[in-house]
C-alpha atoms as a PDB file:
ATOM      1  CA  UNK A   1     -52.122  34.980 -67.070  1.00  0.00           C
ATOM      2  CA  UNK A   2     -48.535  34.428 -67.708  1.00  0.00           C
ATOM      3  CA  UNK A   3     -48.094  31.145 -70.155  1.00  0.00           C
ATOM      4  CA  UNK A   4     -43.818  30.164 -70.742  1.00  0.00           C
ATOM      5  CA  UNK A   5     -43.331  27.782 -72.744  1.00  0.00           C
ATOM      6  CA  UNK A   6     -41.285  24.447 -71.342  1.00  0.00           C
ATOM      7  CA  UNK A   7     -38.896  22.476 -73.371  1.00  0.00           C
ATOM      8  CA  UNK A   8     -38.611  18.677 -72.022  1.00  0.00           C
ATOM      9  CA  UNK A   9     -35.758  18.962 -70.137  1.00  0.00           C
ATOM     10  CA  UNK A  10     -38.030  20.987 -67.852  1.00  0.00           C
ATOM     11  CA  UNK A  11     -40.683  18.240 -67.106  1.00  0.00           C
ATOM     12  CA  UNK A  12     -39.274  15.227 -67.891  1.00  0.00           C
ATOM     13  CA  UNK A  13     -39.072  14.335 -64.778  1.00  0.00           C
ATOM     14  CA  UNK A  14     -43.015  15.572 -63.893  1.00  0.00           C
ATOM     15  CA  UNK A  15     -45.146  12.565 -62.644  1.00  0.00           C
ATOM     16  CA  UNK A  16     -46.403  10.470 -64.803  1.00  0.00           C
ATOM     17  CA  UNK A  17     -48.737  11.071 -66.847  1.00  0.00           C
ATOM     18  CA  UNK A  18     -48.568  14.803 -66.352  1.00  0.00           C
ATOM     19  CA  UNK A  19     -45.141  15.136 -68.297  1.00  0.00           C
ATOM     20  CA  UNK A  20     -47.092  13.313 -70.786  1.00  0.00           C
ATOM     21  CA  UNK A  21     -49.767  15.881 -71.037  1.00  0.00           C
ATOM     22  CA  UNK A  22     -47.208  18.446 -70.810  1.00  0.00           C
ATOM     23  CA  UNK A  23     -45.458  17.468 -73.663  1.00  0.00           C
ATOM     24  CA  UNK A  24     -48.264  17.252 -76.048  1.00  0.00           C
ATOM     25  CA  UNK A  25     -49.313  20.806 -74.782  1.00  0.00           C
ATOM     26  CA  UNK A  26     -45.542  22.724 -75.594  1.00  0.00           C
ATOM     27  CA  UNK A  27     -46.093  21.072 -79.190  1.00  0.00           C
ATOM     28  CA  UNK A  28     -49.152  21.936 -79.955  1.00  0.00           C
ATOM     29  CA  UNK A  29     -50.054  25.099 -77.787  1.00  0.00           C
ATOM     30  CA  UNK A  30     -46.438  26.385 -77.678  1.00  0.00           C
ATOM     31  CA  UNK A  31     -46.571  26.845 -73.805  1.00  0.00           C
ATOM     32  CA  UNK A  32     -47.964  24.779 -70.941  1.00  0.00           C
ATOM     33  CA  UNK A  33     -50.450  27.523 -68.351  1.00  0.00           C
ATOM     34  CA  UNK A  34     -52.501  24.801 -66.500  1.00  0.00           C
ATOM     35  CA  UNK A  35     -52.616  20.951 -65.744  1.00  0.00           C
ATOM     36  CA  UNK A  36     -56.571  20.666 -64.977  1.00  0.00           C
ATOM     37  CA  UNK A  37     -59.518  20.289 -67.659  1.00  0.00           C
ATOM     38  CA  UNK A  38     -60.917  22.507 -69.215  1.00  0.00           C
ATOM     39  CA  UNK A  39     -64.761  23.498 -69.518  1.00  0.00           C
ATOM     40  CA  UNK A  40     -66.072  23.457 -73.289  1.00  0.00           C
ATOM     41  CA  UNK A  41     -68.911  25.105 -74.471  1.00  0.00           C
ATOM     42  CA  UNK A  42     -68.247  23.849 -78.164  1.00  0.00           C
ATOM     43  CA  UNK A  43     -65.480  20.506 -78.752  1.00  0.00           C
ATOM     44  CA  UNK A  44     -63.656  23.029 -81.368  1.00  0.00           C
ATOM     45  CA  UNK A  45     -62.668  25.818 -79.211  1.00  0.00           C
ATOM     46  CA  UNK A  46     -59.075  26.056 -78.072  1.00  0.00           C
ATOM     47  CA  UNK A  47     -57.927  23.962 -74.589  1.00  0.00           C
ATOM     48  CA  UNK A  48     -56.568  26.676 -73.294  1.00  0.00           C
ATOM     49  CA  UNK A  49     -59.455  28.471 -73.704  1.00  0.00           C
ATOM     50  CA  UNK A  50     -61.497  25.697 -71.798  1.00  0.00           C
ATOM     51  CA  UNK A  51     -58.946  25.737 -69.156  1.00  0.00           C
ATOM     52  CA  UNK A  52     -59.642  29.714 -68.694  1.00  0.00           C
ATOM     53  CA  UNK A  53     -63.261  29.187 -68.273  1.00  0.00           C
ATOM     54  CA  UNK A  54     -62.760  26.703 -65.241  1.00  0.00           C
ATOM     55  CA  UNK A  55     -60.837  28.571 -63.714  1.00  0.00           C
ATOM     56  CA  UNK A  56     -62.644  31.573 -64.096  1.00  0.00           C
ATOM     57  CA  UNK A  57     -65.458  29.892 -62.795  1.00  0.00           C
ATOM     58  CA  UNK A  58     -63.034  28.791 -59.762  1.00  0.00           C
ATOM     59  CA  UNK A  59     -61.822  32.424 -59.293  1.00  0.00           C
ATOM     60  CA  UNK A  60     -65.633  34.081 -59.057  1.00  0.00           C
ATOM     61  CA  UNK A  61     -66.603  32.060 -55.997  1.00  0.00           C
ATOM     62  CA  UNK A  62     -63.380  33.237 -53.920  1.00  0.00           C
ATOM     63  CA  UNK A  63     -64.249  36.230 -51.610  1.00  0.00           C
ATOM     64  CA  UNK A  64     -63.811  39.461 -52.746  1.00  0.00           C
ATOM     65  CA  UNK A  65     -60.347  40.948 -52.197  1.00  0.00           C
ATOM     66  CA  UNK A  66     -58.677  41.905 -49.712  1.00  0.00           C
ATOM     67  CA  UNK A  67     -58.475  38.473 -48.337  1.00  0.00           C
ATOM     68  CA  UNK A  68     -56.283  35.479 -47.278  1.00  0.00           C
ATOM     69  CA  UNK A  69     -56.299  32.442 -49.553  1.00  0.00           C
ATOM     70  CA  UNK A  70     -54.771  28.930 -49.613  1.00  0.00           C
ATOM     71  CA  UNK A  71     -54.337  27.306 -52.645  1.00  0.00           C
ATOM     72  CA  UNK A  72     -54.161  23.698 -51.921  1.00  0.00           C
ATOM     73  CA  UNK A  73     -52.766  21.948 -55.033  1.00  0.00           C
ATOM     74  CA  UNK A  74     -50.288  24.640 -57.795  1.00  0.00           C
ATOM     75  CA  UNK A  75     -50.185  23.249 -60.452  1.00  0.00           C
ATOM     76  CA  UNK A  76     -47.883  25.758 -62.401  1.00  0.00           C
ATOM     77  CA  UNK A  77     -48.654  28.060 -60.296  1.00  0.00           C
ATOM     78  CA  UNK A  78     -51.220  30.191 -63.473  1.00  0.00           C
ATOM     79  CA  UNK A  79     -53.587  30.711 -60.938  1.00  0.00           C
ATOM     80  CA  UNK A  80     -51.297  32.112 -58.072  1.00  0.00           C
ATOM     81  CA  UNK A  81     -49.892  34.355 -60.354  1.00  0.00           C
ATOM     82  CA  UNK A  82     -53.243  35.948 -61.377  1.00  0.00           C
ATOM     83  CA  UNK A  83     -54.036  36.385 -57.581  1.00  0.00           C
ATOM     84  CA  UNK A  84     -51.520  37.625 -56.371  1.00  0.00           C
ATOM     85  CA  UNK A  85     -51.777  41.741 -57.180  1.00  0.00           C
ATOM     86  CA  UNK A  86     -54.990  41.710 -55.179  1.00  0.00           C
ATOM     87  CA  UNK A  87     -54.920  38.531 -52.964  1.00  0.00           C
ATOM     88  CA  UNK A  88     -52.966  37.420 -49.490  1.00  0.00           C
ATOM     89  CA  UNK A  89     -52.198  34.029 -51.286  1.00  0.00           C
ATOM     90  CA  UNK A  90     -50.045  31.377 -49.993  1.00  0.00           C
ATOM     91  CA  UNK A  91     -50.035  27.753 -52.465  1.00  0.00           C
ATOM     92  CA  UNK A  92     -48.645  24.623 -51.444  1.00  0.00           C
ATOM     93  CA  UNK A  93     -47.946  21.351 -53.071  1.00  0.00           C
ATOM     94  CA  UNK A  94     -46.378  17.870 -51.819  1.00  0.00           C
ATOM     95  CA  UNK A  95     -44.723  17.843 -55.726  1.00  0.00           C
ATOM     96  CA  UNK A  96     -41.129  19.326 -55.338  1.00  0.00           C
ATOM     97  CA  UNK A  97     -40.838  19.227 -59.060  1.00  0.00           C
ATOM     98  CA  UNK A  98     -43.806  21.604 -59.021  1.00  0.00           C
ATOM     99  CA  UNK A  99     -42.446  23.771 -57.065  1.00  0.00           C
ATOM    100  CA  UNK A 100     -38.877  23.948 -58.787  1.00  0.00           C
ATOM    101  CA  UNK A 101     -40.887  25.165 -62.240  1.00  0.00           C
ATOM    102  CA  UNK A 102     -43.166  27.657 -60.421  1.00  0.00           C
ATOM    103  CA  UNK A 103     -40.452  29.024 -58.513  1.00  0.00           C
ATOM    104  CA  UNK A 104     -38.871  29.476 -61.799  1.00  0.00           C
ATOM    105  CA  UNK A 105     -42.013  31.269 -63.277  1.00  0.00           C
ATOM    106  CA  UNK A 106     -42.821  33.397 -60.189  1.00  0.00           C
ATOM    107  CA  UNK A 107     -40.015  33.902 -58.064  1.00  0.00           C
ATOM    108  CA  UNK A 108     -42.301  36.341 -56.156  1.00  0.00           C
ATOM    109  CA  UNK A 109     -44.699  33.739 -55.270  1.00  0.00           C
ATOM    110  CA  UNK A 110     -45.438  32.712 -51.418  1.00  0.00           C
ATOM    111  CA  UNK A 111     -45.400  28.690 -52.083  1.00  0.00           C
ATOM    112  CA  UNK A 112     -44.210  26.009 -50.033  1.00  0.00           C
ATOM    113  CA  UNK A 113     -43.834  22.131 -50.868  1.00  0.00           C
ATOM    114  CA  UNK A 114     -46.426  20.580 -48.218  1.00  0.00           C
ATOM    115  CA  UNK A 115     -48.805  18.034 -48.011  1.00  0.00           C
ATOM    116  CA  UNK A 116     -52.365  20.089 -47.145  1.00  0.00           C
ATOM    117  CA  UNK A 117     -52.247  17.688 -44.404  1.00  0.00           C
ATOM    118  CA  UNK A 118     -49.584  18.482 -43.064  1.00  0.00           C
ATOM    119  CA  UNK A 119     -49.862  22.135 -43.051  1.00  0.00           C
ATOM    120  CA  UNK A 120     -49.783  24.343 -39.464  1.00  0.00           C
ATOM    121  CA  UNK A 121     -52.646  25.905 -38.141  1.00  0.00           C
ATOM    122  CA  UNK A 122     -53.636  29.107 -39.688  1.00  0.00           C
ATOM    123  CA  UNK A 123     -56.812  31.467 -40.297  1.00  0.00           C
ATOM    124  CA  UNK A 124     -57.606  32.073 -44.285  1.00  0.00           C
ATOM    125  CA  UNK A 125     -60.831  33.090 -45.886  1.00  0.00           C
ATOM    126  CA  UNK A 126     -61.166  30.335 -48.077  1.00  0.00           C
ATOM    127  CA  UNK A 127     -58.938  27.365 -48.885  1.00  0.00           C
ATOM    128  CA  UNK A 128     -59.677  26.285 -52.780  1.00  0.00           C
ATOM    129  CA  UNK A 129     -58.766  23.168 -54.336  1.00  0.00           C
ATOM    130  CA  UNK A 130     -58.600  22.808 -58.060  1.00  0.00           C
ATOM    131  CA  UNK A 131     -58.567  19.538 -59.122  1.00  0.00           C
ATOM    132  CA  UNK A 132     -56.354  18.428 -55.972  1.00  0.00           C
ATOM    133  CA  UNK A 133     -58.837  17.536 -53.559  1.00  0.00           C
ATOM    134  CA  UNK A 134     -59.161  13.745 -55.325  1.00  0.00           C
ATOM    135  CA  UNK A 135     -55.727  13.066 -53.669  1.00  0.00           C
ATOM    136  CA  UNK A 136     -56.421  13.394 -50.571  1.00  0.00           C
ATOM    137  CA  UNK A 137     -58.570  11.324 -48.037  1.00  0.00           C
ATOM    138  CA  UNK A 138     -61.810  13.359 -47.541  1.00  0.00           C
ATOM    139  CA  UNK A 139     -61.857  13.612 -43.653  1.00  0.00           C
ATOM    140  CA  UNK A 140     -58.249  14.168 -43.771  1.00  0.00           C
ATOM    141  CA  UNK A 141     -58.897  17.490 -45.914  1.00  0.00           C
ATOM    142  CA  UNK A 142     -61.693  18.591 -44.138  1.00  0.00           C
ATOM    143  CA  UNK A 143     -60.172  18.188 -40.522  1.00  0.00           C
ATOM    144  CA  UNK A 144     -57.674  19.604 -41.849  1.00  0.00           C
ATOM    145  CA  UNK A 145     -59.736  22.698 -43.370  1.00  0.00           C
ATOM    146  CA  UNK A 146     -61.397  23.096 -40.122  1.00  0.00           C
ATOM    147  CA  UNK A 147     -58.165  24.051 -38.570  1.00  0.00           C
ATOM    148  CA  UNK A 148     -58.227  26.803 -41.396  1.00  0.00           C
ATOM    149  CA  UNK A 149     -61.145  28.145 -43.064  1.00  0.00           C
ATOM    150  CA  UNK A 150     -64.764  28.419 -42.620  1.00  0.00           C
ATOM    151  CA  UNK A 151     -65.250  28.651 -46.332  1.00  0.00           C
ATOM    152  CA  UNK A 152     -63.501  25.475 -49.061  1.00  0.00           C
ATOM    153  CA  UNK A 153     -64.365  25.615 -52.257  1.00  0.00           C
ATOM    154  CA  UNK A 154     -63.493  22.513 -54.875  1.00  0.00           C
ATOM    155  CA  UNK A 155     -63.692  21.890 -58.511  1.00  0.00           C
ATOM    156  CA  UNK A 156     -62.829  18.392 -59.029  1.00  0.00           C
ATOM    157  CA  UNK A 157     -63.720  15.106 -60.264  1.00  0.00           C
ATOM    158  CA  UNK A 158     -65.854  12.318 -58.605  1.00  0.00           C
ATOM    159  CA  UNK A 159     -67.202   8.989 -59.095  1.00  0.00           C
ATOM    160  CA  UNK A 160     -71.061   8.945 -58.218  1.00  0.00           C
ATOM    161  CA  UNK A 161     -71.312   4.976 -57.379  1.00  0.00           C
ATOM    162  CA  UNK A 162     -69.134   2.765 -56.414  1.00  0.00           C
ATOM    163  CA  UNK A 163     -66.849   2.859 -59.476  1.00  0.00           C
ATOM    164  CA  UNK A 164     -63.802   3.911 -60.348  1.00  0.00           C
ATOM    165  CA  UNK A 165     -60.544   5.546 -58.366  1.00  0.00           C
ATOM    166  CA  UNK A 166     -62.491   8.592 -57.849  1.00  0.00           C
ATOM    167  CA  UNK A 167     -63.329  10.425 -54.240  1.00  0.00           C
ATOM    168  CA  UNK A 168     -66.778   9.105 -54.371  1.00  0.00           C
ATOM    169  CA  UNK A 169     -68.933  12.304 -54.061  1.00  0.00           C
ATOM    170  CA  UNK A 170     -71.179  11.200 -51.555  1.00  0.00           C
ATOM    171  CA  UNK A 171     -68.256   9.736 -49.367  1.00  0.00           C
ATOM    172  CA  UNK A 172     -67.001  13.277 -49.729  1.00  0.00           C
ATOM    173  CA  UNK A 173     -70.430  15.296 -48.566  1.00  0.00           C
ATOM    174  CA  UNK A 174     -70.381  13.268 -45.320  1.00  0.00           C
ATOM    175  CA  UNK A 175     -67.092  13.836 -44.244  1.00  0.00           C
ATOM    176  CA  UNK A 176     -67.624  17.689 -44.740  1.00  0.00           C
ATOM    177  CA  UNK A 177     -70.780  17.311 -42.697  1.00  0.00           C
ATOM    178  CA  UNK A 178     -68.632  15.423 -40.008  1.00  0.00           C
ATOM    179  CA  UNK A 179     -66.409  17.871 -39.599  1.00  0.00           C
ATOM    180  CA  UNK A 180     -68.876  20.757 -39.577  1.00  0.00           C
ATOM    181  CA  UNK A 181     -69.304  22.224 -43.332  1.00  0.00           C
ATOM    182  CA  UNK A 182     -72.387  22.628 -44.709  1.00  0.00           C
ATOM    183  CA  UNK A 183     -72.895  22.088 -48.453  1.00  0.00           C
ATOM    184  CA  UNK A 184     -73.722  25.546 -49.744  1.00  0.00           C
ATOM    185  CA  UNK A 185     -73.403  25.449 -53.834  1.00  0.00           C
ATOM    186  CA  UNK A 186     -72.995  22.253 -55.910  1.00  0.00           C
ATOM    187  CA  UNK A 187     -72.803  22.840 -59.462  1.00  0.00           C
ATOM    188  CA  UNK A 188     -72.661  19.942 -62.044  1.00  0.00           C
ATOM    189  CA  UNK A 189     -70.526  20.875 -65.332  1.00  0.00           C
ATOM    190  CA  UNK A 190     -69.953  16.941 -66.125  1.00  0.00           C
ATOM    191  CA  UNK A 191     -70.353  17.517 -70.136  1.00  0.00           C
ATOM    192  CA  UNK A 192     -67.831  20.370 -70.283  1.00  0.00           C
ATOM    193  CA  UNK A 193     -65.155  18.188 -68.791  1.00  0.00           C
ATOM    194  CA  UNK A 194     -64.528  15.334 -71.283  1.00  0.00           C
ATOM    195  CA  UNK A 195     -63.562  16.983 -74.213  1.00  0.00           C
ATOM    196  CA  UNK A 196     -59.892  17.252 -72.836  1.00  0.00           C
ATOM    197  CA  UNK A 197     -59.189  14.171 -72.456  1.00  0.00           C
ATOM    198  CA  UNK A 198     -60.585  13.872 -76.197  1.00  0.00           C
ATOM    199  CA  UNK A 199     -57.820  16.517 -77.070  1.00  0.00           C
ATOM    200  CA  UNK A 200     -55.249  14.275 -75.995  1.00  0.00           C
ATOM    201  CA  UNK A 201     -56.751  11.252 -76.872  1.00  0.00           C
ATOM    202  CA  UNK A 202     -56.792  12.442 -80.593  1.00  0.00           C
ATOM    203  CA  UNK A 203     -53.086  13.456 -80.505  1.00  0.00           C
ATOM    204  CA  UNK A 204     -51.039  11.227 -77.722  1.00  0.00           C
ATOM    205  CA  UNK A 205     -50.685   8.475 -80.966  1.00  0.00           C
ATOM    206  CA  UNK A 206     -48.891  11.464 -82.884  1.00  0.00           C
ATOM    207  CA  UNK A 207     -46.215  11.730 -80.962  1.00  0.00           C
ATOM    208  CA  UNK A 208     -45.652   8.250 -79.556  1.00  0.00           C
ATOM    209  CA  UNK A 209     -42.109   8.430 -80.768  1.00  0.00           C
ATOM    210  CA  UNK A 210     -41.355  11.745 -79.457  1.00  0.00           C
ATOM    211  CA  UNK A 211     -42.534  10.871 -76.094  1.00  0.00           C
ATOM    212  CA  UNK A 212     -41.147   7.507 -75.531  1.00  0.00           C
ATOM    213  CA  UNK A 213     -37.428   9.762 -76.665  1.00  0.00           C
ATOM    214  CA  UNK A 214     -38.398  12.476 -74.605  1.00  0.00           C
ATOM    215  CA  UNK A 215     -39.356  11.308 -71.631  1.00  0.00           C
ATOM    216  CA  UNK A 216     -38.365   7.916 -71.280  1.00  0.00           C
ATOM    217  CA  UNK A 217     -41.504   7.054 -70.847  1.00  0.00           C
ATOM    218  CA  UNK A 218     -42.420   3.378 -72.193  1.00  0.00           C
ATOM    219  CA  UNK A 219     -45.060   2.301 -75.815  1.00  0.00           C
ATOM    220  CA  UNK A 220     -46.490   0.613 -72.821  1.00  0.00           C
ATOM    221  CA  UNK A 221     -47.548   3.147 -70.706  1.00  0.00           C
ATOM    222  CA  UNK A 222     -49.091   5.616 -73.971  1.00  0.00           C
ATOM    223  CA  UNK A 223     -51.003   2.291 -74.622  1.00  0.00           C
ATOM    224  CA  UNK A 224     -52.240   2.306 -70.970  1.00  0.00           C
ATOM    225  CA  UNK A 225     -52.850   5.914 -70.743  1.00  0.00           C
ATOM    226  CA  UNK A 226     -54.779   5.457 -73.749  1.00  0.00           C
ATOM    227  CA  UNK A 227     -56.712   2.713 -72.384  1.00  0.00           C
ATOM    228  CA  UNK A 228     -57.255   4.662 -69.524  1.00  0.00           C
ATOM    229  CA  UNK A 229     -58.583   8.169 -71.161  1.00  0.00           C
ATOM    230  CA  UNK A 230     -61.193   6.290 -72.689  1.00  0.00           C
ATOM    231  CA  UNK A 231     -62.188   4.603 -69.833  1.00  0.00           C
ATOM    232  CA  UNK A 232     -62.559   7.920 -68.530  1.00  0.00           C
ATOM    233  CA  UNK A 233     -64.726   9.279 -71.188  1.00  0.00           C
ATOM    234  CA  UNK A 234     -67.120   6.422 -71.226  1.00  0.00           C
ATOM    235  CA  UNK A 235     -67.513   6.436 -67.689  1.00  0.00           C
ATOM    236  CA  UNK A 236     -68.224  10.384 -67.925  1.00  0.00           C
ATOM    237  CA  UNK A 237     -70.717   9.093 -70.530  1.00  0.00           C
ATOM    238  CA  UNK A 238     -72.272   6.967 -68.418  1.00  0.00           C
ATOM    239  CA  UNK A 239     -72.920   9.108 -66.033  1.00  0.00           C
ATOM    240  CA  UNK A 240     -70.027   7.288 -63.595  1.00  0.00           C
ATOM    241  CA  UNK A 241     -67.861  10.479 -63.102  1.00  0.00           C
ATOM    242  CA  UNK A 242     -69.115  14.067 -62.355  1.00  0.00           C
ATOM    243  CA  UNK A 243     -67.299  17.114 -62.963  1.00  0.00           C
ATOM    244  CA  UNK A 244     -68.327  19.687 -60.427  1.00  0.00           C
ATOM    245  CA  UNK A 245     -68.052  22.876 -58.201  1.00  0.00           C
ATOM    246  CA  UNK A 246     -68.445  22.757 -54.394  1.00  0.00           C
ATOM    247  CA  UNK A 247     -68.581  24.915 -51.872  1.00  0.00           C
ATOM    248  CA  UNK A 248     -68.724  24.096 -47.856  1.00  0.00           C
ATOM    249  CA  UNK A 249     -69.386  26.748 -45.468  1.00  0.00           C
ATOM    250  CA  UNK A 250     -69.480  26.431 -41.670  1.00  0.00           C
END
């Protein structure tokens, strides 16, 4: 993994609230390697360590290598990097600012700012989606996966009634069975996820200041994102939202 560290001028202008997230990361971490959650196995143990277990967990269902891969969704572009001595992988994202900071990072990289939607017809082994799939419409991805793969894997976040902003999971099954995928692995880590949002949580108050100065973000919106992450933990509680690992084969 290759972790640089970002000073604010370099993600100020990341969506909101991911430049919030990012910011709270380069102070306390002293570097910023992923944007998704990360799977605890005790609330004590580093983030970044949680953050390695997903997406080692990710990494050991892709196919084994040599093989073409499409990462849909780059976040930094951690995970590209790692795949790329032994991988064919191409990574796309709609977020241009995304793409400015990986480019930076990994200049070698094969990335291009696209919507997965939008992408041309292609052949790859498996098209993986790591906490990316949530933003786009469910038959939309998997037509569009048809045209690509015969193998998707996802680890993402859903909402398992009728709450929430979340894909809701069974929505999501049926449109993969519309389109031809069968569900072949479904693996529920739900109590690993929530601790990260309880790492921010606990420190977002800290540095209220800072981030309001930093990012010109308003009190407003920490007090909403606030709201919101314990919405989200509740409802993870409750047994509203799921944390989990697909795979679709056809």
């Amino acid at each position: 993994m290759r972790a640089v560290s970002s000073g604010p001028v370099a993600y100020r202008d990341f969506t909101y609230p991911l430049n919030v997230f990012m910011h709270i990361l380069t102070h306390e971490e002293g570097n910023v390697a992923y944007l998704h959650y990360g799977l605890f196995e005790r609330p004590d143990e580093p983030l970044l360590a949680a953050q390695e277990r997903s997406t080692e967990l990710l990494l050991s269902r892709l196919p084994p290598p040599p093989a073409r891969l499409l990462e849909a969704g780059i976040g930094l572009g951690t995970t590209l990097a790692r795949l790329m001595p032994r991988y064919d992988v191409t990574g796309i994202t709609p977020d241009a600012q995304q793409i400015e900071m990986v480019r930076a990072r990994h200049p070698e990289a094969n990335i291009r700012c696209i919507r997965f939607e939008d992408f041309p017809a292609d052949t790859f082994d498996a098209v993986f989606f790591q906490e990316s799939s949530q933003y786009i419409n469910s038959h939309a991805l998997f037509a569009k996966a048809r045209e690509l793969t015969r193998h998707v894997i996802v680890l993402d976040e859903f909402a398992m009634g009728d709450e929430g902003t979340l894909h809701r999971y069974g929505d999501f099954l049926r449109a993969a069975e519309q389109h031809g995928f069968a569900k072949s692995e479904d693996l529920d880590v739900s109590e690993k996820a929530p601790p990260t949002m309880e790492y921010f949580m606990t420190r977002i108050p800290r540095y209220r200041d800072r981030l309001v100065a930093d990012l010109g973000i308003t009190s407003q919106q920490i007090d909403d994102l606030l709201a919101s992450g314990r919405d989200y933990v509740d409802r993870y509680r409750r047994g509203l939202y799921a944390y989990r690992l697909l795979q679709f084969r056809r």
